[in-house]
C-alpha atoms as a PDB file:
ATOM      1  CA  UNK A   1     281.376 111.390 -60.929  1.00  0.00           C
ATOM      2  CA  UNK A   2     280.687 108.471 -58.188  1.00  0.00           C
ATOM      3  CA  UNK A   3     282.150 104.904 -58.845  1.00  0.00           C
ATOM      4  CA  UNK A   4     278.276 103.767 -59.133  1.00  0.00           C
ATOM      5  CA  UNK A   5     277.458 106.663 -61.415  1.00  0.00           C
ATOM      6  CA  UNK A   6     280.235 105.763 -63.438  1.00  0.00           C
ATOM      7  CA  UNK A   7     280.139 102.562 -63.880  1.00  0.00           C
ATOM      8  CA  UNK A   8     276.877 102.606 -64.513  1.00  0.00           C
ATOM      9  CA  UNK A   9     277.578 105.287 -67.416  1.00  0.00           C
ATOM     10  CA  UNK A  10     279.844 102.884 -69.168  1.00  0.00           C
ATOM     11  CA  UNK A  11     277.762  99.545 -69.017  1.00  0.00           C
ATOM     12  CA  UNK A  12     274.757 102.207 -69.971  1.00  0.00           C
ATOM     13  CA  UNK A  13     277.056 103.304 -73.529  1.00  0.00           C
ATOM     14  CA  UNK A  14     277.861  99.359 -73.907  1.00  0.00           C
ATOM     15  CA  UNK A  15     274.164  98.256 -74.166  1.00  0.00           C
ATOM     16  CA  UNK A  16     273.020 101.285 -76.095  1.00  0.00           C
ATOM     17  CA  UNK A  17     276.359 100.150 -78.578  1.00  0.00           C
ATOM     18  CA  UNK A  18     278.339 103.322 -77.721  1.00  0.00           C
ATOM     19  CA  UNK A  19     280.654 100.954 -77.058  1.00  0.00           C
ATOM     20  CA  UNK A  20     280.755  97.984 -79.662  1.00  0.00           C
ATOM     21  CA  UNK A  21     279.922  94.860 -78.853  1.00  0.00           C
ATOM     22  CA  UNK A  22     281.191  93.170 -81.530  1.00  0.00           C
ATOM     23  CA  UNK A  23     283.714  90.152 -81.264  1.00  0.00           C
ATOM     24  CA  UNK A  24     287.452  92.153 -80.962  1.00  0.00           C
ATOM     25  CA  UNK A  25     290.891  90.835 -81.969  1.00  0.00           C
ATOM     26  CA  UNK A  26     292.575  92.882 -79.603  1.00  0.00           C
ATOM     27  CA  UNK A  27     296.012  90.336 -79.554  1.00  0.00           C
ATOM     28  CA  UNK A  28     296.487  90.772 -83.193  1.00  0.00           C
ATOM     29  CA  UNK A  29     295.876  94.620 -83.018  1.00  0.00           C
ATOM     30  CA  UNK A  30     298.765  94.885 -80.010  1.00  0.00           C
ATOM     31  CA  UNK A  31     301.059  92.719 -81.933  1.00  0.00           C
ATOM     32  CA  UNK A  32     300.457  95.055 -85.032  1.00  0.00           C
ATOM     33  CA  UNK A  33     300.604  98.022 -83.423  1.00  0.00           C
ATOM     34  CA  UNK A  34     304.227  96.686 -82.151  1.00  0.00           C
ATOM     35  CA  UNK A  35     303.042  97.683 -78.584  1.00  0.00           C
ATOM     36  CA  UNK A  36     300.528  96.957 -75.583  1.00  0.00           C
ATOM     37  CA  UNK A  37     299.099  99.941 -74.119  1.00  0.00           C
ATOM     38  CA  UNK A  38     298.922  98.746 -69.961  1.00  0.00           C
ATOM     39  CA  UNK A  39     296.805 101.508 -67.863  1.00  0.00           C
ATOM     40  CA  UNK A  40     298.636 101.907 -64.341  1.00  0.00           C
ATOM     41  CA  UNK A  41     298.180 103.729 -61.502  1.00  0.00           C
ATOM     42  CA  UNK A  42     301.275 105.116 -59.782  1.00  0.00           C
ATOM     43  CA  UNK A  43     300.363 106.211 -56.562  1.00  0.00           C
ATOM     44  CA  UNK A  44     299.644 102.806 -54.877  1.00  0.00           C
ATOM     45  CA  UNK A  45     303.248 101.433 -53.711  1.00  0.00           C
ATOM     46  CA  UNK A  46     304.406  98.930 -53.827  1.00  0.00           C
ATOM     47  CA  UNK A  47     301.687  98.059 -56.533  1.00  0.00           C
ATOM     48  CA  UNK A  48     302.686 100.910 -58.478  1.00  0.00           C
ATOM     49  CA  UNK A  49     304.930 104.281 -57.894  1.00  0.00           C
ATOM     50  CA  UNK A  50     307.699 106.100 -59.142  1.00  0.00           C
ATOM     51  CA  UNK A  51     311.072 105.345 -57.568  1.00  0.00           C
ATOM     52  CA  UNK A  52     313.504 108.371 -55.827  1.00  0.00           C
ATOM     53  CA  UNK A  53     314.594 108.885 -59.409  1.00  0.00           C
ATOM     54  CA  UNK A  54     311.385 109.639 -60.240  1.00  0.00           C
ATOM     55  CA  UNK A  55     311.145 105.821 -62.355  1.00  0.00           C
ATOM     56  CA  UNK A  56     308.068 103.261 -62.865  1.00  0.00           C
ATOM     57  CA  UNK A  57     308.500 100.809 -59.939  1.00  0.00           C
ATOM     58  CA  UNK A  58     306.001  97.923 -58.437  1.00  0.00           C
ATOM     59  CA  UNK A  59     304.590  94.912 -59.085  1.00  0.00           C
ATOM     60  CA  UNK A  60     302.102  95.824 -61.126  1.00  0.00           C
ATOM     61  CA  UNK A  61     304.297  97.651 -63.208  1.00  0.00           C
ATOM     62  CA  UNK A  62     306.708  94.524 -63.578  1.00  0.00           C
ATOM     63  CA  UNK A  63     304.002  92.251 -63.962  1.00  0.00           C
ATOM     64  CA  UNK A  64     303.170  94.469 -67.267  1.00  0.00           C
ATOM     65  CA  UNK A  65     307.064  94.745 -68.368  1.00  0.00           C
ATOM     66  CA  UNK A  66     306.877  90.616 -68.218  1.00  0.00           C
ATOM     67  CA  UNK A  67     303.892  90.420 -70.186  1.00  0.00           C
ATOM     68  CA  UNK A  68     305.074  93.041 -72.919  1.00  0.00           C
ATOM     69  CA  UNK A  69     308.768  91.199 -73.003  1.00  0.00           C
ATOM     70  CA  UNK A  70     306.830  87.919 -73.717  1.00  0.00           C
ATOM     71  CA  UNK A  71     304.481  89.257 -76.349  1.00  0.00           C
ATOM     72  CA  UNK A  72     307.390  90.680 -78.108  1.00  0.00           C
ATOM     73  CA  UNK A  73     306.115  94.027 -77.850  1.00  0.00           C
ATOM     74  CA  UNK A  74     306.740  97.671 -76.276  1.00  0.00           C
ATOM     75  CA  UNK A  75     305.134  98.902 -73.450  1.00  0.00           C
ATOM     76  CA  UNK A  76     303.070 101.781 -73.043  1.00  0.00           C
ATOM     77  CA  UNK A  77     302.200 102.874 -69.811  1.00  0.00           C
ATOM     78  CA  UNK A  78     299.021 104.887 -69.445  1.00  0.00           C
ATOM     79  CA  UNK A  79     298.803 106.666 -66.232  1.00  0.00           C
ATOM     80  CA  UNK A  80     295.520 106.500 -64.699  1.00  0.00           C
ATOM     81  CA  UNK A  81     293.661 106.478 -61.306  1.00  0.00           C
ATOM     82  CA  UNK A  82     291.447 103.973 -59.628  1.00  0.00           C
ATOM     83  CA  UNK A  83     288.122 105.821 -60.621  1.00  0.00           C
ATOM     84  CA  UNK A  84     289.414 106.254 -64.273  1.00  0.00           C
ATOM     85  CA  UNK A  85     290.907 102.614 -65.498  1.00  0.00           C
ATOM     86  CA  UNK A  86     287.865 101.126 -66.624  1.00  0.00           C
ATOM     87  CA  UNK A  87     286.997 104.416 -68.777  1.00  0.00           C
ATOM     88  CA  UNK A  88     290.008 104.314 -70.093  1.00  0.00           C
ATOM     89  CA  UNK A  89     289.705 100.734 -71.254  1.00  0.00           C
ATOM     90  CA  UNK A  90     286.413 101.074 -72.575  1.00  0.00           C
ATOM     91  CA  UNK A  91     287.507 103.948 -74.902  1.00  0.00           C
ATOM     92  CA  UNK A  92     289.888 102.544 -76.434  1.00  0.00           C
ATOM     93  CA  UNK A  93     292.899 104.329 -74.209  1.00  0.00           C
ATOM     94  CA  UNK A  94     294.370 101.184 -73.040  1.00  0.00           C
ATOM     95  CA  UNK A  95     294.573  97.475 -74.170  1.00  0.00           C
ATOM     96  CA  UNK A  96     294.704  96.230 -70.467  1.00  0.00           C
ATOM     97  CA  UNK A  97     294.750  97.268 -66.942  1.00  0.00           C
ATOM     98  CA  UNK A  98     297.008  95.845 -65.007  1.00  0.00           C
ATOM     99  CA  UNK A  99     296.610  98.078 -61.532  1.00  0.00           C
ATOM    100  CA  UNK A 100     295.331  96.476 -58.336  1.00  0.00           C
ATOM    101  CA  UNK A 101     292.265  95.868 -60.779  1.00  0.00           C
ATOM    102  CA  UNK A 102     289.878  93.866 -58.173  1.00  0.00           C
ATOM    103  CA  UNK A 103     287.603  91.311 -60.055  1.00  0.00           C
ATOM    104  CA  UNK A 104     283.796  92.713 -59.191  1.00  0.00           C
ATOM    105  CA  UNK A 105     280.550  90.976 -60.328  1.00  0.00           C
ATOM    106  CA  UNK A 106     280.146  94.903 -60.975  1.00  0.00           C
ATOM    107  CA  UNK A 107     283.420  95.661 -62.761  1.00  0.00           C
ATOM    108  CA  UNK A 108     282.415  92.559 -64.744  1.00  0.00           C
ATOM    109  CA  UNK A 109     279.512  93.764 -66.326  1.00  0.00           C
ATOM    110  CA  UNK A 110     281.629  96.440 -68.168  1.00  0.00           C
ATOM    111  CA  UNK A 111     285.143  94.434 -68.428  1.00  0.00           C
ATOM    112  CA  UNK A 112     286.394  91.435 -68.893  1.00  0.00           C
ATOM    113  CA  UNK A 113     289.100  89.822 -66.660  1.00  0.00           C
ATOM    114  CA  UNK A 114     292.191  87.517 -66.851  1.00  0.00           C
ATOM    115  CA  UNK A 115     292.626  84.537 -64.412  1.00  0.00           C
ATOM    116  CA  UNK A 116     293.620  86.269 -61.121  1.00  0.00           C
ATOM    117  CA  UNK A 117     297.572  87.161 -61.229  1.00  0.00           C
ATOM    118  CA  UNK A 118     297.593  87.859 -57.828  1.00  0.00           C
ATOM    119  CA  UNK A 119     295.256  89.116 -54.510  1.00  0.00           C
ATOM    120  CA  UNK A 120     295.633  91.397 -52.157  1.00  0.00           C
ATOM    121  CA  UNK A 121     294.088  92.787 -48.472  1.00  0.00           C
ATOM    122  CA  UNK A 122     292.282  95.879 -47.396  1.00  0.00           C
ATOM    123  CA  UNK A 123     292.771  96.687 -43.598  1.00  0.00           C
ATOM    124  CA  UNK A 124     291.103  99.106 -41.288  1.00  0.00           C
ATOM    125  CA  UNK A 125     294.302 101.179 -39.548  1.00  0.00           C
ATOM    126  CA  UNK A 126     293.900 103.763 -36.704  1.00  0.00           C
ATOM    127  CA  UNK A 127     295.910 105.227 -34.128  1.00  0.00           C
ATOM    128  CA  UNK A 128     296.948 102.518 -31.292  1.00  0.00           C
ATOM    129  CA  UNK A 129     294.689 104.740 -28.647  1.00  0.00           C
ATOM    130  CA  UNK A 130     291.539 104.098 -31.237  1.00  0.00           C
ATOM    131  CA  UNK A 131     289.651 100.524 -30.227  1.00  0.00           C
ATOM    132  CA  UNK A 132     288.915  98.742 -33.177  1.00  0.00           C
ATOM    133  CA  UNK A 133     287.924  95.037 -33.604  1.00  0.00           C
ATOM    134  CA  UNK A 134     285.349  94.918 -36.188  1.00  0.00           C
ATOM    135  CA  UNK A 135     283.135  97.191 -38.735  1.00  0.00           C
ATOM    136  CA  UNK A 136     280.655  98.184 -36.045  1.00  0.00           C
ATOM    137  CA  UNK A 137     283.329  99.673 -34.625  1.00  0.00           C
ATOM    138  CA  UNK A 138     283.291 102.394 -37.087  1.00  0.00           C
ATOM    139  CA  UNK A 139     280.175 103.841 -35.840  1.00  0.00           C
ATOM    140  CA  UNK A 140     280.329 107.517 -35.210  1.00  0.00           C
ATOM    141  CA  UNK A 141     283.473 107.272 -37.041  1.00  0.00           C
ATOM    142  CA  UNK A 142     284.977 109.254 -40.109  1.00  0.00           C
ATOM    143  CA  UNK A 143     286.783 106.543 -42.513  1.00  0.00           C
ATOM    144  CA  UNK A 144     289.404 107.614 -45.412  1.00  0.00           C
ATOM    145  CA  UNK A 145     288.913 105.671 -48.273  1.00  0.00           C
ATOM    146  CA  UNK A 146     290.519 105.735 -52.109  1.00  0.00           C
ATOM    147  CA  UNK A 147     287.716 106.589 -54.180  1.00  0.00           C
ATOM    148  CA  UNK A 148     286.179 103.168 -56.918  1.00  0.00           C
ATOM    149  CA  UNK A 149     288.521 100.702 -55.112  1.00  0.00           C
ATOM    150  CA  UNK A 150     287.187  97.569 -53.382  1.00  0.00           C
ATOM    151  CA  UNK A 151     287.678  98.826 -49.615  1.00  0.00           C
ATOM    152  CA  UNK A 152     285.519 102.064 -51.190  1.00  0.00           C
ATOM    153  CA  UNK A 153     282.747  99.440 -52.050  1.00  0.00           C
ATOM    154  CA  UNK A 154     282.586  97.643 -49.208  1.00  0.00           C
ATOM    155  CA  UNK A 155     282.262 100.701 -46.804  1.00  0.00           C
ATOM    156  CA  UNK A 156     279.548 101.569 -49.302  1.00  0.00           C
ATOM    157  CA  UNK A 157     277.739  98.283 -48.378  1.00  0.00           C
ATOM    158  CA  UNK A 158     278.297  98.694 -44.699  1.00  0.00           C
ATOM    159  CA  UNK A 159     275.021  99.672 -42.710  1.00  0.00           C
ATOM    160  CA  UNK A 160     276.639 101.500 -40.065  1.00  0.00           C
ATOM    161  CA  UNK A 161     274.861 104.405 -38.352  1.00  0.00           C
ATOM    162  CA  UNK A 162     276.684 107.738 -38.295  1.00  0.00           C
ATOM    163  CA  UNK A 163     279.541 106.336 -40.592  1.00  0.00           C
ATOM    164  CA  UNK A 164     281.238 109.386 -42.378  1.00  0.00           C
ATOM    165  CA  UNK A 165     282.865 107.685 -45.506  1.00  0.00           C
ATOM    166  CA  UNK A 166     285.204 110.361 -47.074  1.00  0.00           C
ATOM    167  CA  UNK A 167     287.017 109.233 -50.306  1.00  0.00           C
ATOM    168  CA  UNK A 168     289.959 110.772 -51.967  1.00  0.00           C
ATOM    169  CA  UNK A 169     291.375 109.936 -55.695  1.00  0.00           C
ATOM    170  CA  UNK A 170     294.632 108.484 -54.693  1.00  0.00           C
ATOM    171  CA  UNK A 171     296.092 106.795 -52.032  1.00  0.00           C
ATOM    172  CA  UNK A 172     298.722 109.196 -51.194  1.00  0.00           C
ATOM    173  CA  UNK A 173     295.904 111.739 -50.566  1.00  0.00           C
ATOM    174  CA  UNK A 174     294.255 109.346 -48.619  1.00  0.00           C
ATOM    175  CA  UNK A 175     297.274 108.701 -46.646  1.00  0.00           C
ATOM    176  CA  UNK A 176     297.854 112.639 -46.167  1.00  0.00           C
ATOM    177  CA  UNK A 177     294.509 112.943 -44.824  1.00  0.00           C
ATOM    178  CA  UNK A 178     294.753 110.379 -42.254  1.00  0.00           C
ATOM    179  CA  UNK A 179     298.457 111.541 -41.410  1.00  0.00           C
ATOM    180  CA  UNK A 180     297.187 115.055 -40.929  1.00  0.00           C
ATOM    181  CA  UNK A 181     294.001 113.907 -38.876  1.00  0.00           C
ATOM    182  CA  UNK A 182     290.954 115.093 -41.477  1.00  0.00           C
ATOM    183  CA  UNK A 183     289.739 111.513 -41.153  1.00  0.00           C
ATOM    184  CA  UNK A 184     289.891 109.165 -37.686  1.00  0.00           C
ATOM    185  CA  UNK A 185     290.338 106.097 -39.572  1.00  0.00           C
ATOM    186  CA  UNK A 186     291.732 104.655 -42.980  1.00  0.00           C
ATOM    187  CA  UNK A 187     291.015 101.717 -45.400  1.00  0.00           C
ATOM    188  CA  UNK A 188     294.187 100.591 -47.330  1.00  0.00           C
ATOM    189  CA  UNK A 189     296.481  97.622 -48.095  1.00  0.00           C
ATOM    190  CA  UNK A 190     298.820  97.059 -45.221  1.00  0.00           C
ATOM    191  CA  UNK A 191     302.395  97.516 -47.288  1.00  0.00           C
ATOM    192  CA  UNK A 192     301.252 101.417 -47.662  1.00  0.00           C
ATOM    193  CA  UNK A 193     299.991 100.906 -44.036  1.00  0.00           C
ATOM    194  CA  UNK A 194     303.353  99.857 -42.772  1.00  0.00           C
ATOM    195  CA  UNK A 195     305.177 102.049 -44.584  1.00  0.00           C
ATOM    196  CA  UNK A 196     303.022 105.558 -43.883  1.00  0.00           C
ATOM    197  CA  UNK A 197     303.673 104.128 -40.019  1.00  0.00           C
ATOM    198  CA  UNK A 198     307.349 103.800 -40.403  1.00  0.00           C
ATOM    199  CA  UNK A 199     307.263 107.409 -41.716  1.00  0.00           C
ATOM    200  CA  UNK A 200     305.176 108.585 -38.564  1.00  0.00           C
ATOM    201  CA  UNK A 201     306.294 106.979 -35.819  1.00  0.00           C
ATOM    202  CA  UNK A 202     304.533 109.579 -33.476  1.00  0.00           C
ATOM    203  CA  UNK A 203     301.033 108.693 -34.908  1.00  0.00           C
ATOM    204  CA  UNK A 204     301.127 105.358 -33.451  1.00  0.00           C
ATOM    205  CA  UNK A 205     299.640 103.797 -36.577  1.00  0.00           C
ATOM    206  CA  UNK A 206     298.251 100.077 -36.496  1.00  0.00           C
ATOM    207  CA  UNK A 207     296.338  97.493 -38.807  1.00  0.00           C
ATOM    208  CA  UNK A 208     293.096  96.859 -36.905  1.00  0.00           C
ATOM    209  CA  UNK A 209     291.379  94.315 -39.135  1.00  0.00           C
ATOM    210  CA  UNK A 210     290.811  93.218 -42.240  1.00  0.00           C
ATOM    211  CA  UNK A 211     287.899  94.534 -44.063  1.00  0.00           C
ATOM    212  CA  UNK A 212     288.349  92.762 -47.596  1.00  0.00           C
ATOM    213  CA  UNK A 213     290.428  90.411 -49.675  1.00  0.00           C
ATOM    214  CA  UNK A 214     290.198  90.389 -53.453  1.00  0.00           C
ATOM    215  CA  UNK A 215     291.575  88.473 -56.823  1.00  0.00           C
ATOM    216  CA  UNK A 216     293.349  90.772 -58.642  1.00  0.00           C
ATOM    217  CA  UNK A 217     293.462  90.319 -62.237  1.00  0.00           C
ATOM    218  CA  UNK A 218     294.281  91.753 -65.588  1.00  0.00           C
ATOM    219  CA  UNK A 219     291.271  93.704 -67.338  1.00  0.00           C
ATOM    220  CA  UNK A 220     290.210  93.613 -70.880  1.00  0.00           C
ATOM    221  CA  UNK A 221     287.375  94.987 -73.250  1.00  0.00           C
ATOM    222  CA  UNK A 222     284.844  92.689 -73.542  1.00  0.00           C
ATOM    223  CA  UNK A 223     284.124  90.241 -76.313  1.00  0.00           C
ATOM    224  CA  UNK A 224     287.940  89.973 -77.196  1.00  0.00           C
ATOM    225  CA  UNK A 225     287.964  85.921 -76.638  1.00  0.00           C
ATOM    226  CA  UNK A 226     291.279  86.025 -78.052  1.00  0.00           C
ATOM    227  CA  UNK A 227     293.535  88.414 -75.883  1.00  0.00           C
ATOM    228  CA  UNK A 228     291.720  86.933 -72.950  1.00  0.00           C
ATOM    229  CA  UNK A 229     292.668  82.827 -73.380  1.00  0.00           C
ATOM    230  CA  UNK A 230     296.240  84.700 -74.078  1.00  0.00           C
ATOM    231  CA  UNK A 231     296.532  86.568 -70.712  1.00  0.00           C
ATOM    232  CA  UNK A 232     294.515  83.557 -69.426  1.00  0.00           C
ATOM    233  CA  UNK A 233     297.543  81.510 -70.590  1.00  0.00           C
ATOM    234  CA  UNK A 234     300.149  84.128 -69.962  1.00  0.00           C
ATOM    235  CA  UNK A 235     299.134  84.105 -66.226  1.00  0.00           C
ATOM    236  CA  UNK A 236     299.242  80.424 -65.698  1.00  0.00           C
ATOM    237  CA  UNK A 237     302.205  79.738 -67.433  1.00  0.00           C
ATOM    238  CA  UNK A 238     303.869  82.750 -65.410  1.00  0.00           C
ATOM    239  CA  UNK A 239     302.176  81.758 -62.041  1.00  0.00           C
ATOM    240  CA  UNK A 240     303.593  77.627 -62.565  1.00  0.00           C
ATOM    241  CA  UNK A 241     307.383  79.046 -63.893  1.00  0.00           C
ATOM    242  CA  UNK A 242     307.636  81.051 -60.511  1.00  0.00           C
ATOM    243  CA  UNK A 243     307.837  84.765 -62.266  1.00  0.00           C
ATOM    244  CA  UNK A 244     305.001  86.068 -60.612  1.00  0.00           C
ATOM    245  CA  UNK A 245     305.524  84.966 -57.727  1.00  0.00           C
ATOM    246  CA  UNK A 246     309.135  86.541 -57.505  1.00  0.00           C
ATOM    247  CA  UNK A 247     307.450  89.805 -58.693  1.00  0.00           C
ATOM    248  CA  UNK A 248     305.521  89.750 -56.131  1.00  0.00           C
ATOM    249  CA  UNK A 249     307.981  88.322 -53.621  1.00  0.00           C
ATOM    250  CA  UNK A 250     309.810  91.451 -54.027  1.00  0.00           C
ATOM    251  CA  UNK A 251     307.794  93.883 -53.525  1.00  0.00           C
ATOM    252  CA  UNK A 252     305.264  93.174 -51.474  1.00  0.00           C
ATOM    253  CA  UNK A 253     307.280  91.372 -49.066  1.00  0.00           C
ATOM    254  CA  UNK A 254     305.026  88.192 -49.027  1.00  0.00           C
ATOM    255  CA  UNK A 255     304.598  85.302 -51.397  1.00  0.00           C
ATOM    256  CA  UNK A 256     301.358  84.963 -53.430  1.00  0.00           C
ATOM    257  CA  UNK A 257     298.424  82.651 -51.938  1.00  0.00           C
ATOM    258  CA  UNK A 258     298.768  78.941 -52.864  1.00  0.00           C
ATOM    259  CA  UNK A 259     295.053  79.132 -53.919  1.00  0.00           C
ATOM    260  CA  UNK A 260     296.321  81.899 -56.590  1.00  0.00           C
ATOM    261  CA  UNK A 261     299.650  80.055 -57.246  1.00  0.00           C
ATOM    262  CA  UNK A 262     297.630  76.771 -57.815  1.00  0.00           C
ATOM    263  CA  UNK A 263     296.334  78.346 -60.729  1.00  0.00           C
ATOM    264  CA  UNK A 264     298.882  77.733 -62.511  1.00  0.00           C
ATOM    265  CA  UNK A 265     298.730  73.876 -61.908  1.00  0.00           C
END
């Protein structure tokens, strides 16, 4: 099913009350439960991945062992992909996403979001030979793309003529494909960028430019006022303290935006 179609599916069962609308307590139901049920992808380093002994890694996946160890609770990891976290949130499968979750006015028809914990970038890479200075420049072009992220939406928007946009439902198979040459170009955050480069030095891999930058925050069902001026809290608190920011820090090799850090003024 297409990120539109399914979207569109869930904020479809919402209005028709599939999908109660009713104010939730969903703080008091994770702190009886004893546990927080985080969806997280693993195939998006260094957001989220498993390490060479085969353990959760990233800063997503920190970020959620933070927020469990200050609500006093377990975690739960729920494995997901990008097409399937806000599926699983609205059934009841998770309690929050906390997984490169981009804050849409589209996403937030369906969801409901913290305060941004973080952002991040989505570049346009190509082989050095390959020209590339803006999105006209994809013309003719075929582009690799994770399927229902933000860099999949944007080429979505883009009015380009003979633009081949061909999505994949991870970023490793993304990656592969560009490796292995089934698409010309790729959209993806520059730390897998640099590090599918280092890996193939004989592909000549560069960032050409930057086709989007987004607020990343933590997701939520809807309606749940409660467990949303927690995280709300949670992330300021953690942003003016400095823990996010090391998170971050450490894997992504950068430190977070002062306009996101500011947040926690």
């Amino acid at each position: 099913m297409k990120r539109r179609t399914l979207l569109g599916a869930c904020l479809s069962a919402y209005v028709l009350g599939i999908i109660p609308a009713a104010a939730q307590d969903g703080l008091a139901t994770i702190k009886a439960a004893g546990k927080i049920r985080v969806a997280l992808e693993f195939g998006r380093p260094p957001w989220g991945f498993k390490d060479d002994a085969l353990k959760p890694a990233g800063s997503d996946y920190e970020t959620a062992v933070l927020l469990a160890k200050d609500l006093g609770v377990e975690l739960d990891i729920v494995e997901v992909t990008g097409p399937n976290r806000v599926p699983f949130l609205v059934s009841n499968r998770a309690d929050v996403v906390i997984s490169t979750f981009s804050i849409t006015d589209e996403r937030k028809k369906v969801v409901d979001f913290s305060v941004p914990y973080a952002s991040a970038l989505q570049y346009v890479a190509a082989p050095k030979s390959l020209e590339l200075k803006s999105n006209d420049d994809l013309s003719g072009k075929r582009v690799g793309v994770t399927r229902g992220t933000t860099g999949d939406a944007v080429l979505s928007k883009l009015e380009i003529p003979g633009l081949e946009i061909v999505r994949f439902d991870d970023e490793s198979t993304n990656m592969t494909a560009f490796v292995s040459g089934q698409v010309d170009i790729v959209v993806q955050e520059p730390s897998v960028i640099s590090r599918v480069a280092q890996q193939n030095p004989t592909k000549e891999i560069e960032k050409k430019f930057v086709i989007a930058e987004f607020d990343v925050g933590i997701g939520l069902k809807k309606n749940d006022a409660g467990l949303k001026n927690y995280l709300d809290g949670w992330v300021k608190t953690s942003l003016k303290n400095g823990k996010l920011n090391e998170i971050y820090e450490r894997f992504q090799g950068a430190s977070l935006s002062a306009r996101i850090i500011s947040a926690g003024d």
